[in-house]
Protein backbone atom coordinates (compact mmCIF):
# COMPACT_ATOMS: atom_id res chain seq x y z
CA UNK A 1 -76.78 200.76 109.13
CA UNK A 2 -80.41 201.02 107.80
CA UNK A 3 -78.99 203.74 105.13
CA UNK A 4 -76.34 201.77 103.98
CA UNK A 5 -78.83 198.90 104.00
CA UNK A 6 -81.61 200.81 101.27
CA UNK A 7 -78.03 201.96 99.73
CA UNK A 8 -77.16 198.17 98.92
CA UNK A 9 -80.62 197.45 98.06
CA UNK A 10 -80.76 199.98 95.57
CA UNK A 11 -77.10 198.86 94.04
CA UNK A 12 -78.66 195.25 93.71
CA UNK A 13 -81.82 197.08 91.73
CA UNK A 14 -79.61 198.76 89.78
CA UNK A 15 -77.78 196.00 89.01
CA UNK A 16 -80.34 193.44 88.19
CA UNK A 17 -82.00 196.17 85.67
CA UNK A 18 -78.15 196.65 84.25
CA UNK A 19 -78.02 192.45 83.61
CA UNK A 20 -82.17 192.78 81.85
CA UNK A 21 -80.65 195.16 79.62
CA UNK A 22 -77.81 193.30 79.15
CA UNK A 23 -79.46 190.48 78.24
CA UNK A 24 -81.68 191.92 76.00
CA UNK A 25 -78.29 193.70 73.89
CA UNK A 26 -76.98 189.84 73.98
CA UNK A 27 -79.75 188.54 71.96
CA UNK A 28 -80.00 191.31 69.86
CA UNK A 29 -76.27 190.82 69.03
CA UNK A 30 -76.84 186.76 68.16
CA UNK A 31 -79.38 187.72 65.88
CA UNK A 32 -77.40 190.38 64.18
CA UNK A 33 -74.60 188.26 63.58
CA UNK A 34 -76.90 185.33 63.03
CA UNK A 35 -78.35 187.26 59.49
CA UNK A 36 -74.88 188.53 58.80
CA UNK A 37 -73.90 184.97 57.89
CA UNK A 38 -71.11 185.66 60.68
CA UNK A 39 -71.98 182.36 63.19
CA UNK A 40 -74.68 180.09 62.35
CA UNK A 41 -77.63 179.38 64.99
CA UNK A 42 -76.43 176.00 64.18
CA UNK A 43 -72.56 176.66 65.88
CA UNK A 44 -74.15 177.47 69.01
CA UNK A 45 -73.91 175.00 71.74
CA UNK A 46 -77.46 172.77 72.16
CA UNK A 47 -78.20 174.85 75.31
CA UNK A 48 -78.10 178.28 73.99
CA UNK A 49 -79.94 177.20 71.17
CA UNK A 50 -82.88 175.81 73.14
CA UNK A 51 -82.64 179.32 75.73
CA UNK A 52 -81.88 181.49 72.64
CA UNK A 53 -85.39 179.72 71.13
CA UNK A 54 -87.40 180.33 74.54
CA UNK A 55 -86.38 183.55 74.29
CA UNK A 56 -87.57 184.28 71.16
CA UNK A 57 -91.01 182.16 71.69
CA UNK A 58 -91.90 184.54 74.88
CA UNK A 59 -91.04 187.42 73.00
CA UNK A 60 -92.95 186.91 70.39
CA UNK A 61 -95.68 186.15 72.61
CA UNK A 62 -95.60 189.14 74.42
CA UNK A 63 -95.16 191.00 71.06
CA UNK A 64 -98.94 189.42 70.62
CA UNK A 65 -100.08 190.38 73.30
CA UNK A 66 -99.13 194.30 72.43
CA UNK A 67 -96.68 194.49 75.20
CA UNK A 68 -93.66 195.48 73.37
CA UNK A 69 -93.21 198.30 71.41
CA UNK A 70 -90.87 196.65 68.94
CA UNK A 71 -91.41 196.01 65.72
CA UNK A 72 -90.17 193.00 65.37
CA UNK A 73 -88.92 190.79 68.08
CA UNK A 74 -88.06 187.64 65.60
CA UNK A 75 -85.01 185.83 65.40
CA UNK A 76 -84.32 184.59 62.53
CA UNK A 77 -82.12 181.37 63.71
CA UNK A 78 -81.74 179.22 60.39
């Protein structure tokens, strides 16, 4: 039982990585169709704005602080 124990622990691991990455392609994709005109930040219900401009506030922090290698982390909402 202890194998299959580390076995599902690792799953989880694997999985909670999988939905960071995920996450990360998901605002890359708003943006993208943000500056392609194709939706408008605007469209977006009040509560994905407001996480969608979190988001892009701690990312740009940490883009300050040198802790991203991208080059630019900015959305460009409106």
């Amino acid at each position: 039982m202890n194998n299959e124990d580390d076995e599902l622990k690792q799953t989880i691991a694997r999985l909670n990585n999988s939905d960071i990455e995920l996450i990360r392609v998901l605002d890359d994709l708003i943006e993208l169709l943000i500056n392609k005109k194709v939706i408008k930040f605007t469209d977006l219900p009040n509560e994905a704005q407001q996480k969608l401009m979190m988001r892009q506030t701690l990312r740009q922090r940490t883009n300050h602080l040198n802790l991203l290698d991208d080059d630019d982390d900015s959305l460009k909402f409106l």
